[in-house]
Protein backbone atom coordinates (compact mmCIF):
# COMPACT_ATOMS: atom_id res chain seq x y z
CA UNK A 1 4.93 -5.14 -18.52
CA UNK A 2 2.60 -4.97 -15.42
CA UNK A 3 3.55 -2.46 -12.89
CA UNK A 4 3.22 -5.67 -10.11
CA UNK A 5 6.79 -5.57 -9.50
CA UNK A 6 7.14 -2.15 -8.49
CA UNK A 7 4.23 -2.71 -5.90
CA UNK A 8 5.95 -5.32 -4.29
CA UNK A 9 9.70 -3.23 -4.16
CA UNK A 10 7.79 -0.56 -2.37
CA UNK A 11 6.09 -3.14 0.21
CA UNK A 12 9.25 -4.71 0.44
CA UNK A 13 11.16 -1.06 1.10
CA UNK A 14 7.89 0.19 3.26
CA UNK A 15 8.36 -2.77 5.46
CA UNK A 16 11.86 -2.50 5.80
CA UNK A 17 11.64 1.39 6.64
CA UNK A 18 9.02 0.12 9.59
CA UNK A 19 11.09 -2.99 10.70
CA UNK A 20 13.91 0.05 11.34
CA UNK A 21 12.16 3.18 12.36
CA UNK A 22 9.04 1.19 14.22
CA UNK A 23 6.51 4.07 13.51
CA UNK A 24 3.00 3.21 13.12
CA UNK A 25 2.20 5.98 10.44
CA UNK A 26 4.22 3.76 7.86
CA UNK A 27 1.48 0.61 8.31
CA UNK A 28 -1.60 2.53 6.00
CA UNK A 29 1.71 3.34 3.65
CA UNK A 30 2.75 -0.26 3.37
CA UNK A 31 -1.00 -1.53 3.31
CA UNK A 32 -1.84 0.71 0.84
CA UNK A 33 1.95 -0.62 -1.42
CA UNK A 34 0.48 -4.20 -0.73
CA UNK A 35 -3.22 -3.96 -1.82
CA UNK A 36 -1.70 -2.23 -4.78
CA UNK A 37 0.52 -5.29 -5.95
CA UNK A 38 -2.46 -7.42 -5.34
CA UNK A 39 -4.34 -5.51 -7.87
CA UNK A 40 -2.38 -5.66 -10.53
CA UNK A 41 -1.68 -9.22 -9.56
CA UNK A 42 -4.94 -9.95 -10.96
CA UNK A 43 -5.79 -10.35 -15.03
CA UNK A 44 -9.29 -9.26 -15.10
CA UNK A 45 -9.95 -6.12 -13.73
CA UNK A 46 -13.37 -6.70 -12.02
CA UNK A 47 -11.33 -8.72 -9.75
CA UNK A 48 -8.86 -6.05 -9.14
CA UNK A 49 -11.45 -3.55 -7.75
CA UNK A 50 -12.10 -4.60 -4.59
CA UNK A 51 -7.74 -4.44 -4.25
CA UNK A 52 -8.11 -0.95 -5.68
CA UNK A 53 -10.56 0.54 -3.25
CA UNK A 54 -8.53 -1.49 -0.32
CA UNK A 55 -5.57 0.80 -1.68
CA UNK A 56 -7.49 3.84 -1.34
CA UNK A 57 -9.14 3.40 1.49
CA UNK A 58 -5.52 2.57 2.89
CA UNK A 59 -4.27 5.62 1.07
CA UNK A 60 -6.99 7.70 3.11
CA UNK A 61 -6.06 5.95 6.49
CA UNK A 62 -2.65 7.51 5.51
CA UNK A 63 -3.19 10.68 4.64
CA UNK A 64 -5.47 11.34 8.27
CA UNK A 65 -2.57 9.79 10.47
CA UNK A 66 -0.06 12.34 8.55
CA UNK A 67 -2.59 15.36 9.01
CA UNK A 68 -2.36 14.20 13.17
CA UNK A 69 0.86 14.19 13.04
CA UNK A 70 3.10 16.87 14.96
């Protein structure tokens, strides 16, 4: 069982958590949730890379908006 389902309930609860609280730290969150469940949308896995780095790169984004953070 691929692990593209639980990608897309985290995008799904990321975007709800933003469509309530309307902070802007939760868009490289939900990006990175989204890239993700494209990735393992894909069956070969040279495909999925580029998704994979988008996730990380997205996952970075995140991580330097939290360290700014008050």
């Amino acid at each position: 069982m691929s692990l593209q389902s639980f990608w897309i309930a985290a995008t799904v609860v990321a975007l709800l958590q933003f469509a309530r609280v309307r902070d802007i730290r939760i868009v490289p969150l939900l990006a990175l949730f989204a890239f993700q469940a494209i990735a393992h949308h894909q069956t070969d896995w040279f495909a999925a890379r580029p998704w994979h780095f988008a996730a990380g790169f997205a996952g970075l984004a995140s991580l330097t908006i939290l360290r700014k953070a008050p």
